[in-house]
PDB file of N, CA and C in Angstrom:
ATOM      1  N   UNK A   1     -51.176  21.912  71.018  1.00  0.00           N
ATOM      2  CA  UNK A   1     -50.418  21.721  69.793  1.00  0.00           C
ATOM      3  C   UNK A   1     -50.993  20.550  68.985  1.00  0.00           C
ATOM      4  N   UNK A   2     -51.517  19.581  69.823  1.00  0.00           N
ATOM      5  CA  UNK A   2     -52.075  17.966  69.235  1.00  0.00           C
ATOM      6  C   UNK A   2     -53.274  18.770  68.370  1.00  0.00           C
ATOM      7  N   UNK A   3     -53.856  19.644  68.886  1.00  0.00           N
ATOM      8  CA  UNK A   3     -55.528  20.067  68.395  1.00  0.00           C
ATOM      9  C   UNK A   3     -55.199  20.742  66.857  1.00  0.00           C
ATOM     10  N   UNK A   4     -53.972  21.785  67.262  1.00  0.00           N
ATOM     11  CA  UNK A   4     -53.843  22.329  65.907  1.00  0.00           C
ATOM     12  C   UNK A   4     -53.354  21.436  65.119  1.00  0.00           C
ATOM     13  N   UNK A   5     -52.928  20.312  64.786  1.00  0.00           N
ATOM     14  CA  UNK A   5     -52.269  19.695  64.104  1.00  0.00           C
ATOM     15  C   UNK A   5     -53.273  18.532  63.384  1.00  0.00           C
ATOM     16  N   UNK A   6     -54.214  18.243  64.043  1.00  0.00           N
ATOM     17  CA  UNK A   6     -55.717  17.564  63.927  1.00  0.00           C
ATOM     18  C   UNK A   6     -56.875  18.329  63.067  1.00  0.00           C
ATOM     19  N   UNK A   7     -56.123  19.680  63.391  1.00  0.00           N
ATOM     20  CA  UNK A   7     -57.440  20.627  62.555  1.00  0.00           C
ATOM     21  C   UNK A   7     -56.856  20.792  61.668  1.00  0.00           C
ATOM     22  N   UNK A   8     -55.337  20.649  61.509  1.00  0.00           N
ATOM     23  CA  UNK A   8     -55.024  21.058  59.958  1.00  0.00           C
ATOM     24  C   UNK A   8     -54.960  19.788  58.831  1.00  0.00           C
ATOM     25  N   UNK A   9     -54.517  18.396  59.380  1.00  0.00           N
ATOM     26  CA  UNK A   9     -54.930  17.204  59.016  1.00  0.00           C
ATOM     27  C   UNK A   9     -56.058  17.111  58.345  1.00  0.00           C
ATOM     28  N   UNK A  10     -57.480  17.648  59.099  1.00  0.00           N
ATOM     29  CA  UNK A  10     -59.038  16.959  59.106  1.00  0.00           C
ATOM     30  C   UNK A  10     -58.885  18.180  57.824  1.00  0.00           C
ATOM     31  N   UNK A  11     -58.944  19.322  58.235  1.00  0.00           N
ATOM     32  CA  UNK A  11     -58.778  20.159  56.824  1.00  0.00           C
ATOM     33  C   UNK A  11     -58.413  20.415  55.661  1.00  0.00           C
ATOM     34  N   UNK A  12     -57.407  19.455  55.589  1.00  0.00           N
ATOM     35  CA  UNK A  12     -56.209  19.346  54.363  1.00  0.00           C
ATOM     36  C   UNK A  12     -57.029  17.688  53.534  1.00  0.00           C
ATOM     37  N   UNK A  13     -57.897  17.482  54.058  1.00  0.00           N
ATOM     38  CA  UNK A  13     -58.507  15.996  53.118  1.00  0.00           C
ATOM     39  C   UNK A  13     -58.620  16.572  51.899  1.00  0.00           C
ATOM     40  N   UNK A  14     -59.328  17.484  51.704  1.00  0.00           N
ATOM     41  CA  UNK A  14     -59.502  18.200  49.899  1.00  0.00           C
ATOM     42  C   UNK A  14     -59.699  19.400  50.370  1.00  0.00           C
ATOM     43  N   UNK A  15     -58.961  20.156  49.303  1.00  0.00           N
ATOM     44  CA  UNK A  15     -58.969  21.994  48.771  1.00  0.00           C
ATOM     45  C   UNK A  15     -60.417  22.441  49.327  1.00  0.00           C
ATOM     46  N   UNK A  16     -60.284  23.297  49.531  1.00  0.00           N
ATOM     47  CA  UNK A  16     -61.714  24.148  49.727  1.00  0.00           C
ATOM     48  C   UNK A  16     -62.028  24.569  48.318  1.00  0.00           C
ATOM     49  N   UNK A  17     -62.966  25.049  47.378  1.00  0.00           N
ATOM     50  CA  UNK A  17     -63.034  25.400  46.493  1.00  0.00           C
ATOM     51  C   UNK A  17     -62.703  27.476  46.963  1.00  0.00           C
ATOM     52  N   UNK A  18     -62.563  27.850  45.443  1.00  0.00           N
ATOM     53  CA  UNK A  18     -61.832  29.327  45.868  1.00  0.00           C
ATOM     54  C   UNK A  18     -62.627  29.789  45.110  1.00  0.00           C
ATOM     55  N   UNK A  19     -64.012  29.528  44.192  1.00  0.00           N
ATOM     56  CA  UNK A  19     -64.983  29.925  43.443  1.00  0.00           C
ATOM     57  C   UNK A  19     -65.428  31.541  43.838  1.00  0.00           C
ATOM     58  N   UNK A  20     -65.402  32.203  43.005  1.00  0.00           N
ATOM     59  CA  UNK A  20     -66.340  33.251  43.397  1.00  0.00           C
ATOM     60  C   UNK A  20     -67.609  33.305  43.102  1.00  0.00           C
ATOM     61  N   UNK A  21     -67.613  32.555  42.164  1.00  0.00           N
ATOM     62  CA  UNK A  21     -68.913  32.530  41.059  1.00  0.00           C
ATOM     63  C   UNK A  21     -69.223  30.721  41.148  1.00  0.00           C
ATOM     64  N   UNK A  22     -70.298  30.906  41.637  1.00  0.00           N
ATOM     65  CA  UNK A  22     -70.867  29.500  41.898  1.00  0.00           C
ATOM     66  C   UNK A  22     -72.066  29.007  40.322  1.00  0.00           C
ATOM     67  N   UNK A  23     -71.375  28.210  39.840  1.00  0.00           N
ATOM     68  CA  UNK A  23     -72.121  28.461  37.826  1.00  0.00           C
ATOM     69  C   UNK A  23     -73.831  27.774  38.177  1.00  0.00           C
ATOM     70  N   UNK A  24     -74.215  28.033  37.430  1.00  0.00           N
ATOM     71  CA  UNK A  24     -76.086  28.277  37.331  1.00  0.00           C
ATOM     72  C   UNK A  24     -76.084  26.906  35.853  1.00  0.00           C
ATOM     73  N   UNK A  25     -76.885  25.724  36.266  1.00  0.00           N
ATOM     74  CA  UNK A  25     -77.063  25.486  35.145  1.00  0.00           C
ATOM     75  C   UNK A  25     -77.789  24.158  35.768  1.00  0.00           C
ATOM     76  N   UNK A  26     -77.380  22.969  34.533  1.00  0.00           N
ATOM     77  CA  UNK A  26     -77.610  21.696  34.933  1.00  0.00           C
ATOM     78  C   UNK A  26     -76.391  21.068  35.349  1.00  0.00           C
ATOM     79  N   UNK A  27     -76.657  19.629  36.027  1.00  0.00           N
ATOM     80  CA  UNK A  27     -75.612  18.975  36.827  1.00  0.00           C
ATOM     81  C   UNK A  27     -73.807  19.217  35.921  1.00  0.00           C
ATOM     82  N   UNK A  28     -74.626  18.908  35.084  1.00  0.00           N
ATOM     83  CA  UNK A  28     -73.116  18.278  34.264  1.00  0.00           C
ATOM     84  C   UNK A  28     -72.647  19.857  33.762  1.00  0.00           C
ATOM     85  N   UNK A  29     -73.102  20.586  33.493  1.00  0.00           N
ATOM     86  CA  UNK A  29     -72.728  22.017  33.339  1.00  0.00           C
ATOM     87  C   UNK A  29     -71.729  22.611  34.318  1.00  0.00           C
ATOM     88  N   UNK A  30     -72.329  22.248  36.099  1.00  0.00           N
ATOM     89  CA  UNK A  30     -71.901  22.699  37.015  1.00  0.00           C
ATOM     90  C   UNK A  30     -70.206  21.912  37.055  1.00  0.00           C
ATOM     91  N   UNK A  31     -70.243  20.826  36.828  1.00  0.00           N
ATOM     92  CA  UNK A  31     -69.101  19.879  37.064  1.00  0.00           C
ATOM     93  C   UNK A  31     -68.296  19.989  36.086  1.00  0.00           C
ATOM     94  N   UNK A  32     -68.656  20.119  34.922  1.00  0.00           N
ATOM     95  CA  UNK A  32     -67.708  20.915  34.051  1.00  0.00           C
ATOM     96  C   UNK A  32     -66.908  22.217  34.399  1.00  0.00           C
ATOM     97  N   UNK A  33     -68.093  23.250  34.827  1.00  0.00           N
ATOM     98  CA  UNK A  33     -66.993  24.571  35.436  1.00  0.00           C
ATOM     99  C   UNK A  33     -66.469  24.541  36.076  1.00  0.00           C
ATOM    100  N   UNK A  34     -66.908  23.365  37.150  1.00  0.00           N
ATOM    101  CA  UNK A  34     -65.781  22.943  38.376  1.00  0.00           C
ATOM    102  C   UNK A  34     -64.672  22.313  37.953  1.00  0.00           C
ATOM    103  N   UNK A  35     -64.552  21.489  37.157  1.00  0.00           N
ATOM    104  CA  UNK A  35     -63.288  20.998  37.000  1.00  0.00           C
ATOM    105  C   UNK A  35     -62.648  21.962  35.906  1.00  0.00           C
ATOM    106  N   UNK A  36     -63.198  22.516  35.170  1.00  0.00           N
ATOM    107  CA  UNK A  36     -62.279  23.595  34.410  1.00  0.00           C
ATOM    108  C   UNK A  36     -61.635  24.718  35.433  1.00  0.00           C
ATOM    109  N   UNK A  37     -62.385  25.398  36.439  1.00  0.00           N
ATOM    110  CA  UNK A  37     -61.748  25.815  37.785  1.00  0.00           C
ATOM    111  C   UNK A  37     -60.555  25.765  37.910  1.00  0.00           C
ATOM    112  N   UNK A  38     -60.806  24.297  38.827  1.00  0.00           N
ATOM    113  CA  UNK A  38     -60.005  23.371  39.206  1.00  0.00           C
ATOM    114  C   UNK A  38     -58.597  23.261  38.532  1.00  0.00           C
ATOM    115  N   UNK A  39     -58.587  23.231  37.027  1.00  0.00           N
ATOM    116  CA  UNK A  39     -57.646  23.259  36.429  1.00  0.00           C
ATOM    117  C   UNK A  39     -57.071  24.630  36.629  1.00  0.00           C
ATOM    118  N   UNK A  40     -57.782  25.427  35.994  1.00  0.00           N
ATOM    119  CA  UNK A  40     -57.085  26.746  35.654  1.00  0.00           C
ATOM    120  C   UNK A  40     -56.798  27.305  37.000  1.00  0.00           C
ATOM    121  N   UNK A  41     -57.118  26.963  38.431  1.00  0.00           N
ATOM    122  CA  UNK A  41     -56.353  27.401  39.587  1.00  0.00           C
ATOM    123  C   UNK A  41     -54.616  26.785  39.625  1.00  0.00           C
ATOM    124  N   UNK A  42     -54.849  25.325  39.106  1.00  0.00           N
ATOM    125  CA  UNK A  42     -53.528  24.674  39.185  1.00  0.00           C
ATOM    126  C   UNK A  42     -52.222  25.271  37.805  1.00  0.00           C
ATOM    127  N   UNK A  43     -53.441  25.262  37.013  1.00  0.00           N
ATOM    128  CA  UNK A  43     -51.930  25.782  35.684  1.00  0.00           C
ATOM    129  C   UNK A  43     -51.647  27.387  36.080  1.00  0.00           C
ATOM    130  N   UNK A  44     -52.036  28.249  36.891  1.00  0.00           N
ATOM    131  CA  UNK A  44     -51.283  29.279  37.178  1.00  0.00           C
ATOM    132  C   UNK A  44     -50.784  29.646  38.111  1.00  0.00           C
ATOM    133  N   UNK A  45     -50.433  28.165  39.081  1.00  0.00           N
ATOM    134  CA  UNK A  45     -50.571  28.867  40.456  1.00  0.00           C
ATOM    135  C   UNK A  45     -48.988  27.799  40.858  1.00  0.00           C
ATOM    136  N   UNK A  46     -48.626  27.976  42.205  1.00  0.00           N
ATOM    137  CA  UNK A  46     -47.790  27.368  42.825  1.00  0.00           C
ATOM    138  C   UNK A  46     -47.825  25.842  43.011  1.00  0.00           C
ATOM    139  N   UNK A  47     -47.092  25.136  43.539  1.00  0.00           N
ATOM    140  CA  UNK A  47     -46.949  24.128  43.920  1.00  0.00           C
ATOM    141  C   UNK A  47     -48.006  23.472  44.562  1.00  0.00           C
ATOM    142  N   UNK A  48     -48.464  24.026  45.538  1.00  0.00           N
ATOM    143  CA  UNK A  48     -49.155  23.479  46.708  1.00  0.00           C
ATOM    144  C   UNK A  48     -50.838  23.565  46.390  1.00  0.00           C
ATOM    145  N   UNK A  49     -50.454  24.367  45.063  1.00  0.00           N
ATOM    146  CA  UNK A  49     -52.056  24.522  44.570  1.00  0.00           C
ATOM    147  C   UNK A  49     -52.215  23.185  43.199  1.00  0.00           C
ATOM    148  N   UNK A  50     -51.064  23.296  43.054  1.00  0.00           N
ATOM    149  CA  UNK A  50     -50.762  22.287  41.801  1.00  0.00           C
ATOM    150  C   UNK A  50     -51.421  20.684  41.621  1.00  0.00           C
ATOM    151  N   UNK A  51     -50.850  20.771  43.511  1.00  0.00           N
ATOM    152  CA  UNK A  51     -51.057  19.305  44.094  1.00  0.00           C
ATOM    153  C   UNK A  51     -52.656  19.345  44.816  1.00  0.00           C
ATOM    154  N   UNK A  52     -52.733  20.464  45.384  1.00  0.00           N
ATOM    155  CA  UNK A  52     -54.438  20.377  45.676  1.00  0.00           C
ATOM    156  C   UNK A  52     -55.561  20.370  44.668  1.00  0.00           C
ATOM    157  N   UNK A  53     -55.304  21.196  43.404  1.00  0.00           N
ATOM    158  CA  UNK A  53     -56.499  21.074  42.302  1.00  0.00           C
ATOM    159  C   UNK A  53     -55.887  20.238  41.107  1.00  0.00           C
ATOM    160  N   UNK A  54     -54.938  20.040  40.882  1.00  0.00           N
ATOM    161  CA  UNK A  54     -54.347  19.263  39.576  1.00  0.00           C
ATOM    162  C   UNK A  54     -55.478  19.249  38.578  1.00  0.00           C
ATOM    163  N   UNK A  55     -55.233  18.558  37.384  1.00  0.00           N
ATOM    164  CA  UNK A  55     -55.696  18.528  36.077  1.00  0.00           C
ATOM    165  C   UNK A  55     -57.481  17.673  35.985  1.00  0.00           C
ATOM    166  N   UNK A  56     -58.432  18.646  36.040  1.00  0.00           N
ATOM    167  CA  UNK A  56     -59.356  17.190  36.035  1.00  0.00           C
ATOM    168  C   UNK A  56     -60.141  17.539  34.745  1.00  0.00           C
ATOM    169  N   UNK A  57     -60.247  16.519  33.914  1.00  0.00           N
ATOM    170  CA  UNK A  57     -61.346  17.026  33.028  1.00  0.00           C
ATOM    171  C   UNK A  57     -61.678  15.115  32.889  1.00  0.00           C
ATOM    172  N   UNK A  58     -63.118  14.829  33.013  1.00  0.00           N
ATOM    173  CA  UNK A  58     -63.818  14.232  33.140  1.00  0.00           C
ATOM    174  C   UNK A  58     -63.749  12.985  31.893  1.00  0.00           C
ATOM    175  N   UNK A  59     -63.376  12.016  31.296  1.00  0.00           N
ATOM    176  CA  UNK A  59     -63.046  11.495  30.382  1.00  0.00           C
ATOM    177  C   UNK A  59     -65.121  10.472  30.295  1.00  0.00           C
ATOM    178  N   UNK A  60     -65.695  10.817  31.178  1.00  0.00           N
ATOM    179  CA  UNK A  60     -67.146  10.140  30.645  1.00  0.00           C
ATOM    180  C   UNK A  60     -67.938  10.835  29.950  1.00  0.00           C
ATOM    181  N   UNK A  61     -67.586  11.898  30.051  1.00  0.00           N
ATOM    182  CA  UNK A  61     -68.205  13.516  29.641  1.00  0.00           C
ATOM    183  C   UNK A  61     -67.848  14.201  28.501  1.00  0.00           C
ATOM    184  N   UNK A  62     -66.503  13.329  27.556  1.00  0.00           N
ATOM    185  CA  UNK A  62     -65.729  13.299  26.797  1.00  0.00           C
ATOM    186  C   UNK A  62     -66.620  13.938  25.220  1.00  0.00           C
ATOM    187  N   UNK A  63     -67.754  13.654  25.578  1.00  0.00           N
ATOM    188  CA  UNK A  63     -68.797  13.765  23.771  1.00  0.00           C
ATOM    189  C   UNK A  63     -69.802  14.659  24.361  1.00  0.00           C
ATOM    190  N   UNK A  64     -69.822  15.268  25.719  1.00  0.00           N
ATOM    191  CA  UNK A  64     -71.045  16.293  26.021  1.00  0.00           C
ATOM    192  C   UNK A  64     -70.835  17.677  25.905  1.00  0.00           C
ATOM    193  N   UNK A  65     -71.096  18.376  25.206  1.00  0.00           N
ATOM    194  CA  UNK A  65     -70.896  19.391  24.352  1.00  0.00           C
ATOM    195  C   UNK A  65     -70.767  20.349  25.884  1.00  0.00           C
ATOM    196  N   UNK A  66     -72.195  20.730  26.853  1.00  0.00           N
ATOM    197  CA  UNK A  66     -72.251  21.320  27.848  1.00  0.00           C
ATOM    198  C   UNK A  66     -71.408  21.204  28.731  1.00  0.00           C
ATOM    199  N   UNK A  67     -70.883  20.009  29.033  1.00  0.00           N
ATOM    200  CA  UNK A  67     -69.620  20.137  29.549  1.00  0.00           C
ATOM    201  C   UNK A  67     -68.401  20.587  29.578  1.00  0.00           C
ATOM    202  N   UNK A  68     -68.161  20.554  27.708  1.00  0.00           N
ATOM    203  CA  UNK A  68     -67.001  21.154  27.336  1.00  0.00           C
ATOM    204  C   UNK A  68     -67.028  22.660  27.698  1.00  0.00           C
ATOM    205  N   UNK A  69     -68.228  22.748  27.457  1.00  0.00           N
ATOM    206  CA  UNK A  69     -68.279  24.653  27.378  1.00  0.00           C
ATOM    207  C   UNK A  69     -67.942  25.231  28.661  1.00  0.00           C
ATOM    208  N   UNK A  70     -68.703  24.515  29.793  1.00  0.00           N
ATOM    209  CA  UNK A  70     -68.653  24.185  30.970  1.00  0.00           C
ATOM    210  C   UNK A  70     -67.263  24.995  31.587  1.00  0.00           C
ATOM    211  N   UNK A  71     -66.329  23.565  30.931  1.00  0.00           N
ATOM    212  CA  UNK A  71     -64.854  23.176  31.578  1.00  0.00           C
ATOM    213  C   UNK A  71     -64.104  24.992  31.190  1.00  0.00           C
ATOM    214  N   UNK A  72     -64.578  24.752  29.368  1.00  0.00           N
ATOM    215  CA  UNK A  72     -63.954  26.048  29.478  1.00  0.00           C
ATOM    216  C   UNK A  72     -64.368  27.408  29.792  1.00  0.00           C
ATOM    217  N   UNK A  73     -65.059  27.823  30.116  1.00  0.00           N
ATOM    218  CA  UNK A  73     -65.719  28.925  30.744  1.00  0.00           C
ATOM    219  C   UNK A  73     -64.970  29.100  32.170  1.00  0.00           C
ATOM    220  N   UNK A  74     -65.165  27.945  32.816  1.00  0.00           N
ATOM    221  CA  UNK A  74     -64.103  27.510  34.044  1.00  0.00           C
ATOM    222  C   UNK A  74     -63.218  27.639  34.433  1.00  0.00           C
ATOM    223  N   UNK A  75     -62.331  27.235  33.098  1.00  0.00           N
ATOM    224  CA  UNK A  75     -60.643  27.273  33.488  1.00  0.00           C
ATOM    225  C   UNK A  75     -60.498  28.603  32.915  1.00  0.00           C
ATOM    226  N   UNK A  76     -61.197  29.387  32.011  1.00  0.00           N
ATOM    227  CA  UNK A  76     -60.934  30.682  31.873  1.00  0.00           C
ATOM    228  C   UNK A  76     -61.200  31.250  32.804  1.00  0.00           C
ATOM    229  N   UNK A  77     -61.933  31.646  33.438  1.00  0.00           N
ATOM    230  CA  UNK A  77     -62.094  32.249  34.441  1.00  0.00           C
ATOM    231  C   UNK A  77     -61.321  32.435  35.633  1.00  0.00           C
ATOM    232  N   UNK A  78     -61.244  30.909  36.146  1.00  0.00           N
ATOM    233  CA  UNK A  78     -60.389  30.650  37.275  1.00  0.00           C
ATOM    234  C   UNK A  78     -59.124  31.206  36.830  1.00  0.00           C
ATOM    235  N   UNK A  79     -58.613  30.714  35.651  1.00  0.00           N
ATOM    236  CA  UNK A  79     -56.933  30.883  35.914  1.00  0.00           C
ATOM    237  C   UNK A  79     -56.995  32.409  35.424  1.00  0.00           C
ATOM    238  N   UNK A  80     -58.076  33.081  34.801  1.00  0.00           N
ATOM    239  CA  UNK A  80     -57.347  34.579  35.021  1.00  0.00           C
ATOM    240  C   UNK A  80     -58.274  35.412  35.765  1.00  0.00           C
ATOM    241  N   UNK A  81     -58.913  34.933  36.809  1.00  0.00           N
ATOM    242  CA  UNK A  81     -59.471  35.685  37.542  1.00  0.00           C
ATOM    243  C   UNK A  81     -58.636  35.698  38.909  1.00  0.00           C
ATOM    244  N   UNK A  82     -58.510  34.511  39.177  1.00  0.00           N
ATOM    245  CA  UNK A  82     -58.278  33.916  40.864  1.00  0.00           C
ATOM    246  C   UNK A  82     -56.910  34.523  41.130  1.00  0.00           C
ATOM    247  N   UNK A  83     -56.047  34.953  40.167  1.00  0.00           N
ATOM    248  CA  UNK A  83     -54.782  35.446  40.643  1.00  0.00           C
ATOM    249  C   UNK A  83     -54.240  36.469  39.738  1.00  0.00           C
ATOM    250  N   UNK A  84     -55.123  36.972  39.271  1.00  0.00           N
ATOM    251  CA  UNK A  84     -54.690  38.582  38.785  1.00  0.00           C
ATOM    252  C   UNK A  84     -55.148  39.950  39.426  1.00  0.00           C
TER     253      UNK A  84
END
């Protein structure tokens, strides 16, 4: 019982990502779709997803155009792919 409770602990540090589509680009491209993801898993989903991916959009990244596109390509996707 100690073991399962250790594996779900060590597991629960951060979300697994739920990506189907792993994005093709440059760094900041990639981290953009990830956190647009990220979002759009949390704004359509339950509680427990709410608190594992919450809101991220990058405030250094704030004036990089590729990023933006990035984020949104991302959160479109995620939030109407991952649970429809």
């Amino acid at each position: 019982m100690t073991l399962i409770i250790c594996a779900f602990l060590v597991a629960s540090c951060r979300p697994a990502p739920l990506y189907y589509v792993e994005p093709q680009g440059p760094p900041e491209y990639q981290l953009g779709w990830q956190d647009g993801c990220d979002t759009g898993i949390s704004s359509k989903s339950g509680f427990l997803y709410k608190i594992m991916y919450g809101f991220r959009k990058r405030p250094e990244f704030g004036n990089n155009e590729l990023y933006k596109i990035a984020w949104n390509e991302g959160h479109t996707y995620c939030q109407n792919m991952m649970f429809d």
